[in-house]
N, C-alpha and C. Protein backbone atom coordinates (compact mmCIF):
# COMPACT_ATOMS: atom_id res chain seq x y z
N UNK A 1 14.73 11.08 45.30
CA UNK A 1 13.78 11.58 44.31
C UNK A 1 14.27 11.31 42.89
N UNK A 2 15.28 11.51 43.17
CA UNK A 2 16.00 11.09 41.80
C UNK A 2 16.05 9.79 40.92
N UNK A 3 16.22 9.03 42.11
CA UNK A 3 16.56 7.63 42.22
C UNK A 3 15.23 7.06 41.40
N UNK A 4 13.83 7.63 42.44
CA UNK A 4 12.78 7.03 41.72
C UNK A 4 12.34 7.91 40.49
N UNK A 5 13.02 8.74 39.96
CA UNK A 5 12.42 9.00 38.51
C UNK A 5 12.98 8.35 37.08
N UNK A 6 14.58 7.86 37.91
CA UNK A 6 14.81 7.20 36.70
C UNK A 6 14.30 5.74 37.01
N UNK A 7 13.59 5.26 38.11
CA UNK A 7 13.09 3.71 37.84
C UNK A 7 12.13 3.89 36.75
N UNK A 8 11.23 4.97 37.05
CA UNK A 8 9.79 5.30 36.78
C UNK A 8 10.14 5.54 34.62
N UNK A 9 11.28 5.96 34.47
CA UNK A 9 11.43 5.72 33.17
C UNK A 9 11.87 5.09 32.63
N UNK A 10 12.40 4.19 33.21
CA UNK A 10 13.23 2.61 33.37
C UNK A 10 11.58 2.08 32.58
N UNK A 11 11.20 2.01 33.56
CA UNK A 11 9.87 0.87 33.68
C UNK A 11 8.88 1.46 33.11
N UNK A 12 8.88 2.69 32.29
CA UNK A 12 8.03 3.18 31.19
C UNK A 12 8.62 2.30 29.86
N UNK A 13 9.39 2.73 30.05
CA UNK A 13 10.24 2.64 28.51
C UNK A 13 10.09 0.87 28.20
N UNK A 14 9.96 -0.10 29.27
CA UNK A 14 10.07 -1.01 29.36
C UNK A 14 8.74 -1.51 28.94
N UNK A 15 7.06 -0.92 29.54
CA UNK A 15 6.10 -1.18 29.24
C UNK A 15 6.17 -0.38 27.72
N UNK A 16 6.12 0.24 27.16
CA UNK A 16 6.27 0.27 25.94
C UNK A 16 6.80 -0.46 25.11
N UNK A 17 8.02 -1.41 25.23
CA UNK A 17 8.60 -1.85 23.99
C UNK A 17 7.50 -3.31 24.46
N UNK A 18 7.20 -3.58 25.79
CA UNK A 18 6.54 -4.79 25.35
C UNK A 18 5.24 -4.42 24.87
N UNK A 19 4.36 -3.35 24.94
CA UNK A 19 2.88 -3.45 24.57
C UNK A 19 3.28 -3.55 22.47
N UNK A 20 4.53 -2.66 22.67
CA UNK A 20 4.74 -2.61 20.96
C UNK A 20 5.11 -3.79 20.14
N UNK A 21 6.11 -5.13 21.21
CA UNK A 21 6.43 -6.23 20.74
C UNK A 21 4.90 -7.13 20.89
N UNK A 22 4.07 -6.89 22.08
CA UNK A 22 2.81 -7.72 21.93
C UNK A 22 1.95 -7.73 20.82
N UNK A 23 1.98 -5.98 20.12
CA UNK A 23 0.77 -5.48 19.42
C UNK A 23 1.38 -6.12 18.03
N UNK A 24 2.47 -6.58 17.99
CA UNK A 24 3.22 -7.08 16.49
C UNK A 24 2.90 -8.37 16.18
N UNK A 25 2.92 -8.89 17.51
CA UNK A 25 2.70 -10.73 17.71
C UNK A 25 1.11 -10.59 18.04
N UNK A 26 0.24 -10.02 17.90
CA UNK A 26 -0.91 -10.49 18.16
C UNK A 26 -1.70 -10.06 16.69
N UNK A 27 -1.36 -8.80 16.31
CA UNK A 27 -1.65 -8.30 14.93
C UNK A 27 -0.55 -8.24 13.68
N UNK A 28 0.02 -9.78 13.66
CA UNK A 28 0.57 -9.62 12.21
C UNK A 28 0.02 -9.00 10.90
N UNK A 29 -1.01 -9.73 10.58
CA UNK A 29 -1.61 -8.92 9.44
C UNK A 29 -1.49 -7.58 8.94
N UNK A 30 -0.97 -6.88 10.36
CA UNK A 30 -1.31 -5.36 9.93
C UNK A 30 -0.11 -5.03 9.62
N UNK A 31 1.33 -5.77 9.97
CA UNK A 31 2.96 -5.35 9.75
C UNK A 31 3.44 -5.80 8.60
N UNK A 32 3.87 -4.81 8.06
CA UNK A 32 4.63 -5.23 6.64
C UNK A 32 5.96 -4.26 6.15
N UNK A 33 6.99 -5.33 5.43
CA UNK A 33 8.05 -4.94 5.03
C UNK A 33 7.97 -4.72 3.53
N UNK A 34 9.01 -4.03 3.79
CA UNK A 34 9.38 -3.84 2.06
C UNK A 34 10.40 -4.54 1.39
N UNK A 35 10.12 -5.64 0.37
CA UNK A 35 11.27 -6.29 -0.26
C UNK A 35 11.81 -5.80 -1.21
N UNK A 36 11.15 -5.04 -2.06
CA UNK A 36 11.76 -4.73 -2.87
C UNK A 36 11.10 -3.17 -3.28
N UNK A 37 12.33 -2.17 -4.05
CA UNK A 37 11.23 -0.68 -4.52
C UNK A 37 12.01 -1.10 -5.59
N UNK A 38 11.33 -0.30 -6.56
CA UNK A 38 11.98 -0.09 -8.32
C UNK A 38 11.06 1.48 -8.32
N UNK A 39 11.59 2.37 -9.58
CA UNK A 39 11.20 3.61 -10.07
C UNK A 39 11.66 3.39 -11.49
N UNK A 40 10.86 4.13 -12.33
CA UNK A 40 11.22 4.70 -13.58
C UNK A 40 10.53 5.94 -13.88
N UNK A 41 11.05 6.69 -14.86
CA UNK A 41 10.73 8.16 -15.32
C UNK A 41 10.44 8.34 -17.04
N UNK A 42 9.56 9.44 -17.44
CA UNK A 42 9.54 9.14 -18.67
C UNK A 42 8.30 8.80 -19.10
N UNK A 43 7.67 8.75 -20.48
CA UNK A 43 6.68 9.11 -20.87
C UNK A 43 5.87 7.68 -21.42
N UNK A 44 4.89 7.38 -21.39
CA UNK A 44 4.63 6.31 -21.80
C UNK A 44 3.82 5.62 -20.51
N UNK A 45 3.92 6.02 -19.66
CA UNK A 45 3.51 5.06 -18.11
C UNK A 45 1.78 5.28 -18.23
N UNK A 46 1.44 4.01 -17.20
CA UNK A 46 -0.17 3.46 -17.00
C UNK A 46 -0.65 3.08 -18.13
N UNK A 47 -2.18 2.84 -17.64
CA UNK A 47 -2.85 2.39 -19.02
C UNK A 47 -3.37 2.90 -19.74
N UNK A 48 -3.23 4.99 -19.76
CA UNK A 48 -3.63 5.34 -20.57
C UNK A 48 -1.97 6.02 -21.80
N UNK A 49 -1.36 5.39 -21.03
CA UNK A 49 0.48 6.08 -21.43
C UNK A 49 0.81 7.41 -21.51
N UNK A 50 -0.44 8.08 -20.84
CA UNK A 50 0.15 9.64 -19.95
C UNK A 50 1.10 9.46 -19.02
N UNK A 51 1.25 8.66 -18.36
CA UNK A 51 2.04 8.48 -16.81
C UNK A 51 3.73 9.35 -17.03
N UNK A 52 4.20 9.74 -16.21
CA UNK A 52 5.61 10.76 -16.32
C UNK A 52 6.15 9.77 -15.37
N UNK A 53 5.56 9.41 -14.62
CA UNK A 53 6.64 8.48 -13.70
C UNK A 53 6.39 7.31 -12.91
N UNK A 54 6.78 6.54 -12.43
CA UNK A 54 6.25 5.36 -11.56
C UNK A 54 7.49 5.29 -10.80
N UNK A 55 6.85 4.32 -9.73
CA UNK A 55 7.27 4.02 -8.14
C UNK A 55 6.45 2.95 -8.22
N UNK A 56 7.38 1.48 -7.97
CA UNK A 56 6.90 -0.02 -7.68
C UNK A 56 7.40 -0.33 -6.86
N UNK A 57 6.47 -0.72 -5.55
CA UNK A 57 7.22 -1.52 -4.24
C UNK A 57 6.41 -3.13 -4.11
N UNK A 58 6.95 -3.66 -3.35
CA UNK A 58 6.48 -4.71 -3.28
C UNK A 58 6.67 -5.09 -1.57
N UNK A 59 5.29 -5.68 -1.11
CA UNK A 59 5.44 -5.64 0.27
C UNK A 59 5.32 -7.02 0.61
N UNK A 60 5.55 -8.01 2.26
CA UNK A 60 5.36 -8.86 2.49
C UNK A 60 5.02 -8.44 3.70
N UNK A 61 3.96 -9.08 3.80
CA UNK A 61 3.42 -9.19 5.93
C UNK A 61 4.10 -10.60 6.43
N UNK A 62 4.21 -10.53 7.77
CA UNK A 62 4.67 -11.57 8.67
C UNK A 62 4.43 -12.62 8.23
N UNK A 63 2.54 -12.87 8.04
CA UNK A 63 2.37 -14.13 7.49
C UNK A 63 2.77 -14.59 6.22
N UNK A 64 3.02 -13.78 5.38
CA UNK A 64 3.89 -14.28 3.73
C UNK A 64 3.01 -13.92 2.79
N UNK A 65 1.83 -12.99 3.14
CA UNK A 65 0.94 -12.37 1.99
C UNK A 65 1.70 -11.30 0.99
N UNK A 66 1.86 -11.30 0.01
CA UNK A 66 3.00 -10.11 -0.97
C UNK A 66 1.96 -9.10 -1.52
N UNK A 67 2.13 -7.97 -1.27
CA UNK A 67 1.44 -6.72 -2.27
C UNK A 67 2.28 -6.12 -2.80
N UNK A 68 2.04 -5.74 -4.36
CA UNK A 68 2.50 -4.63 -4.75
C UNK A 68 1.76 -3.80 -5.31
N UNK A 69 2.63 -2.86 -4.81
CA UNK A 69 2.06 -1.10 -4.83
C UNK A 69 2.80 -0.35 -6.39
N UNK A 70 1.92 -0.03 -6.25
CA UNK A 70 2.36 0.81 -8.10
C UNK A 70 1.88 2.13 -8.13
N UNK A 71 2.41 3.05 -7.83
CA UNK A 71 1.82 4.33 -7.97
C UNK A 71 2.59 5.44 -9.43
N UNK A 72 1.91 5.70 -10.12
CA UNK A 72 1.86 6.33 -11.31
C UNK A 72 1.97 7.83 -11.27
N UNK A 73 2.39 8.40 -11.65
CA UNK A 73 2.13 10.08 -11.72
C UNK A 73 1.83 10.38 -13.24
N UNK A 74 1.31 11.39 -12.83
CA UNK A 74 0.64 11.81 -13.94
C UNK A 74 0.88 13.77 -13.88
N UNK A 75 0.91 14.48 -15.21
CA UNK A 75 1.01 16.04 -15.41
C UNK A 75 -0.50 16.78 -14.58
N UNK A 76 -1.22 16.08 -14.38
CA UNK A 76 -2.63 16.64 -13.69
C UNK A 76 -3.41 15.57 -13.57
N UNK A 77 -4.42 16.50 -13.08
CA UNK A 77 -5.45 15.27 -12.12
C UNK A 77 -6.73 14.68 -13.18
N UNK A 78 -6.55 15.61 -13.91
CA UNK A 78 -7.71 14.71 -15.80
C UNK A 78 -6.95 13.66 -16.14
N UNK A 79 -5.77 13.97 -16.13
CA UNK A 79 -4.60 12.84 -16.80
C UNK A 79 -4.87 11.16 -15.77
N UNK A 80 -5.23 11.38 -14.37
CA UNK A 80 -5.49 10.56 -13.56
C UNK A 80 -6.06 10.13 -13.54
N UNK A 81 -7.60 11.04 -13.47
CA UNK A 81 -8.86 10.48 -13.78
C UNK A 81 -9.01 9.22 -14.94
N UNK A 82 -8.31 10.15 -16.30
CA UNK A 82 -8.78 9.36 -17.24
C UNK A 82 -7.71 7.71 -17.31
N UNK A 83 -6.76 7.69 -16.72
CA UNK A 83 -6.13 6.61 -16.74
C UNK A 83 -6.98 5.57 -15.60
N UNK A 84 -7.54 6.08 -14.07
CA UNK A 84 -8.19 5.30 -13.47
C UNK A 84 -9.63 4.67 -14.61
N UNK A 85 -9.99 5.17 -15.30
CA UNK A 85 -11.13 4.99 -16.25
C UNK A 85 -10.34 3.91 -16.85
N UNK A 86 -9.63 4.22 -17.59
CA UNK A 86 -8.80 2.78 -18.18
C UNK A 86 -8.84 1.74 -17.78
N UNK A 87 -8.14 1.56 -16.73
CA UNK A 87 -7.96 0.90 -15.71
C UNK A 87 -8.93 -0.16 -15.29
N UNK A 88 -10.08 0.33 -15.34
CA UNK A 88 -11.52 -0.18 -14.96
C UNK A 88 -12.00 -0.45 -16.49
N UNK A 89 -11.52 -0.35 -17.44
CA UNK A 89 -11.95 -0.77 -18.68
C UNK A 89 -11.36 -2.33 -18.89
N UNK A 90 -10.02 -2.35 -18.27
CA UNK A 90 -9.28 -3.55 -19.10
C UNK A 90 -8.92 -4.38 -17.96
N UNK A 91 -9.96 -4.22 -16.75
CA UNK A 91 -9.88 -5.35 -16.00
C UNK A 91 -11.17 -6.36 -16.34
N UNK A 92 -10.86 -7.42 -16.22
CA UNK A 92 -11.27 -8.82 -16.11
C UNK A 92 -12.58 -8.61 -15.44
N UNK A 93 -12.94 -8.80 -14.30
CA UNK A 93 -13.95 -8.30 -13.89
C UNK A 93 -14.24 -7.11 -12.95
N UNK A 94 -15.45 -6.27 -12.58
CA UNK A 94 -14.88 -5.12 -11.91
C UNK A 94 -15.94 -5.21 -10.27
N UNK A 95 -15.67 -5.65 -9.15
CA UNK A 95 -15.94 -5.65 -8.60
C UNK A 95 -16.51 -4.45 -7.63
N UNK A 96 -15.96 -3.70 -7.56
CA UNK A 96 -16.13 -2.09 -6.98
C UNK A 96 -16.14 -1.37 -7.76
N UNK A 97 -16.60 0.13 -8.32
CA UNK A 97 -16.28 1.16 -9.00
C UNK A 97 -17.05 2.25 -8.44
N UNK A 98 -16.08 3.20 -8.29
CA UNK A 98 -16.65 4.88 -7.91
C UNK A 98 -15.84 6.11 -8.37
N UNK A 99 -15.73 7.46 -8.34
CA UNK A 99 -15.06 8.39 -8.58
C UNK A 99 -13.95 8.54 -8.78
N UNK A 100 -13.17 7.82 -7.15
CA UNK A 100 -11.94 7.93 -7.16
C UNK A 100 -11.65 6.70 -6.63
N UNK A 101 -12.16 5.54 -6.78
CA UNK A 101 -11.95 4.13 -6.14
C UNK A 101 -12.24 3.14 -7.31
N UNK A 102 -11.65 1.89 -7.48
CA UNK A 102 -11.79 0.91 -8.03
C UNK A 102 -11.09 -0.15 -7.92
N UNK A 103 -12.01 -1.66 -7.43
CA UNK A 103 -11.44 -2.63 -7.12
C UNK A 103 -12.17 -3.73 -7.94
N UNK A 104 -10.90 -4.38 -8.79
CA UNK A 104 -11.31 -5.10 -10.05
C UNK A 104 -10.56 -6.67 -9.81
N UNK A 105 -10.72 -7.20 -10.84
CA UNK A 105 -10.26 -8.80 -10.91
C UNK A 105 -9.24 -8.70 -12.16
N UNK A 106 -8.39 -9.59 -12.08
CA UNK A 106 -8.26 -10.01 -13.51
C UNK A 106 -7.21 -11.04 -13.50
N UNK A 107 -7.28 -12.36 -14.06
CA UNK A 107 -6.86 -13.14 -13.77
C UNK A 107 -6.84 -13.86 -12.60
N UNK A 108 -5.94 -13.97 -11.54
CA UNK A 108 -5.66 -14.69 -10.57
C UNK A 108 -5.34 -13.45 -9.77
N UNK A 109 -5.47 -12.34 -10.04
CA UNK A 109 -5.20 -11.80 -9.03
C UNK A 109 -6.06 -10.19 -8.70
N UNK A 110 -6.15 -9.63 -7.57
CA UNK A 110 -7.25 -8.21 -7.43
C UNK A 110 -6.22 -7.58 -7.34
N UNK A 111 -7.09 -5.91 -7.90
CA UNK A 111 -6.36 -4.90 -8.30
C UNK A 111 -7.07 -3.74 -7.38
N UNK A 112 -7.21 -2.74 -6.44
CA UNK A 112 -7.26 -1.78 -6.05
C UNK A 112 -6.80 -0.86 -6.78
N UNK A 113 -7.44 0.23 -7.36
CA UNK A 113 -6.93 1.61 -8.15
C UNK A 113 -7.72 2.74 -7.40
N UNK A 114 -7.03 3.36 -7.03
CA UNK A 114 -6.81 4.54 -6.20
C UNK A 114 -6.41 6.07 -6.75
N UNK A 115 -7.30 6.86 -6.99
CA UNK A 115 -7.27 8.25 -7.37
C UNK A 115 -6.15 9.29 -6.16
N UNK A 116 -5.03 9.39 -6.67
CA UNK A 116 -4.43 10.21 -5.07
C UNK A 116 -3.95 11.40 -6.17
N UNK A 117 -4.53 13.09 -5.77
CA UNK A 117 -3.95 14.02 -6.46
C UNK A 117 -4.13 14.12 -7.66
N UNK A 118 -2.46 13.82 -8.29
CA UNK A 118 -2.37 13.72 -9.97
C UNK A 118 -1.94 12.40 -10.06
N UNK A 119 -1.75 11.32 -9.58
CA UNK A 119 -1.16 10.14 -9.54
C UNK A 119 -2.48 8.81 -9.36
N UNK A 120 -2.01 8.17 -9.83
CA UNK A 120 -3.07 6.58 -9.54
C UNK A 120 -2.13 5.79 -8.83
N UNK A 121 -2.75 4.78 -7.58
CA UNK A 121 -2.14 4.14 -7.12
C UNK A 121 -2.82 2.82 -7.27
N UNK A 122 -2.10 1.80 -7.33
CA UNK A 122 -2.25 0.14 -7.85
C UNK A 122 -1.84 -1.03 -6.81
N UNK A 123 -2.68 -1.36 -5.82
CA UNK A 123 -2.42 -2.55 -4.80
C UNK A 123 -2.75 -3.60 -5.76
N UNK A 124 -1.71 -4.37 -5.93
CA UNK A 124 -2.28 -5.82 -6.15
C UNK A 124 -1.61 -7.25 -5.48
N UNK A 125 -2.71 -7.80 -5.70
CA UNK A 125 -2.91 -8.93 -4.20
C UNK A 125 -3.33 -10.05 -5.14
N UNK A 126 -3.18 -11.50 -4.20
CA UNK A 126 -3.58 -12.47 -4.72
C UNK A 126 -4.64 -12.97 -4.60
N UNK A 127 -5.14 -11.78 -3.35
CA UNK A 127 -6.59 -12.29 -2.68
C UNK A 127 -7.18 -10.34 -2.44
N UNK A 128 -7.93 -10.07 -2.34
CA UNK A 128 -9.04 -9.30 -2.17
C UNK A 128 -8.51 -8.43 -0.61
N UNK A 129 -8.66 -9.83 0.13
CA UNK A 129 -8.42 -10.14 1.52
C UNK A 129 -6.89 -9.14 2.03
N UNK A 130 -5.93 -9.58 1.51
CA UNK A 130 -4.65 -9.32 1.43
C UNK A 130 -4.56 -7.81 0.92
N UNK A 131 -4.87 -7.41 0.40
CA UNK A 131 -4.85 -5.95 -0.48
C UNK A 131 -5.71 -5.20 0.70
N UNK A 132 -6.77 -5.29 1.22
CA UNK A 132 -7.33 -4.53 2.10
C UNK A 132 -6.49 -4.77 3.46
N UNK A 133 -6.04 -5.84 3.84
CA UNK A 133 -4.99 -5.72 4.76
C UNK A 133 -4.03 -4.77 4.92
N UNK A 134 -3.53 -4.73 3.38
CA UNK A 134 -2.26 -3.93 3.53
C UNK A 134 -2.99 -1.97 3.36
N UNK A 135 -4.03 -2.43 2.90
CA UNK A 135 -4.38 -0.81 2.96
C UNK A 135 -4.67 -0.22 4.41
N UNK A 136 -5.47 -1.41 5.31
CA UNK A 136 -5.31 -1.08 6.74
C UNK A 136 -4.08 -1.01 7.64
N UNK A 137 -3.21 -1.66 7.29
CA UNK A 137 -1.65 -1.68 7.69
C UNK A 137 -1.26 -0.65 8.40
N UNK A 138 -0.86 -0.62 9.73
CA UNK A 138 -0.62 0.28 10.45
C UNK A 138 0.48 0.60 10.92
N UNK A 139 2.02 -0.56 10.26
CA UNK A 139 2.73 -0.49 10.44
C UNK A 139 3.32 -0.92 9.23
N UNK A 140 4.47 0.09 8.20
CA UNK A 140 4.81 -0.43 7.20
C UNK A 140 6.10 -0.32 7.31
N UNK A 141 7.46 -1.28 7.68
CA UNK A 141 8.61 -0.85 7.33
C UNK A 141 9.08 -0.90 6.18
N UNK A 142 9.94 0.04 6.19
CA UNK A 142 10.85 0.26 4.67
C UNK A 142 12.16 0.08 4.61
N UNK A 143 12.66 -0.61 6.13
CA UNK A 143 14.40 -1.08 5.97
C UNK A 143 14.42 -2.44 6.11
């Protein structure tokens, strides 16, 4: 009895790492690492220069698409608001806009701005495509 409970978790443990190594190799798009983080603190941050702090990561998926993530803090959630407003002022073109959402152009590259709390968050991508990838991303490592 014994014997067959440790096959039986033998050969669990075994169908798991392959459905998890299959689901990686069949859905790259959705896996991404982290190359690089940076932070700074201090007054002056976003585009309205309320921001108290930032957090910059920068991600790569399997296939070699790069996002970076920029998330801003802010003393309250007006302070947020009004910097996502910015935001959508001094992009290039503005493709999406709503409450707490905005997805803009500018230059060569798209910008996602994201209302979270008291903070704004900033995907930017080289493609449209790539930025909504990584927002669907279901697997993000960070080592």
């Amino acid at each position: 009895m014994k014997r067959s409970a440790l096959y039986l978790a033998v050969a669990g443990g075994t169908l798991l790492r392959a459905v998890l190594i299959a689901s990686i190799w069949f859905f790259p798009p959705h896996v991404y690492r982290l190359v690089m983080q940076d932070g700074v603190g201090g007054p002056g941050l976003g585009a309205t220069g309320k921001g108290i702090g930032s957090s910059m990561k920068t991600w790569k998926s399997i296939e070699g698409a790069e996002v970076q993530e920029i998330t801003i803090a802010f003393s309250s959630r007006e302070e947020a608001i009004e910097d996502l407003k910015e935001e959508v002022k001094r992009a290039g073109a503005v493709v999406v806009s709503g409450d707490s959402r905005a997805v803009t152009k500018l230059g060569g590259s798209v910008r996602i701005v994201t209302l979270e709390e008291a903070s704004t968050r900033l995907l930017e991508a080289a493609a449209l495509e790539d930025a909504l990838s990584f927002e669907r991303a279901w697997l993000k490592v960070e080592w």
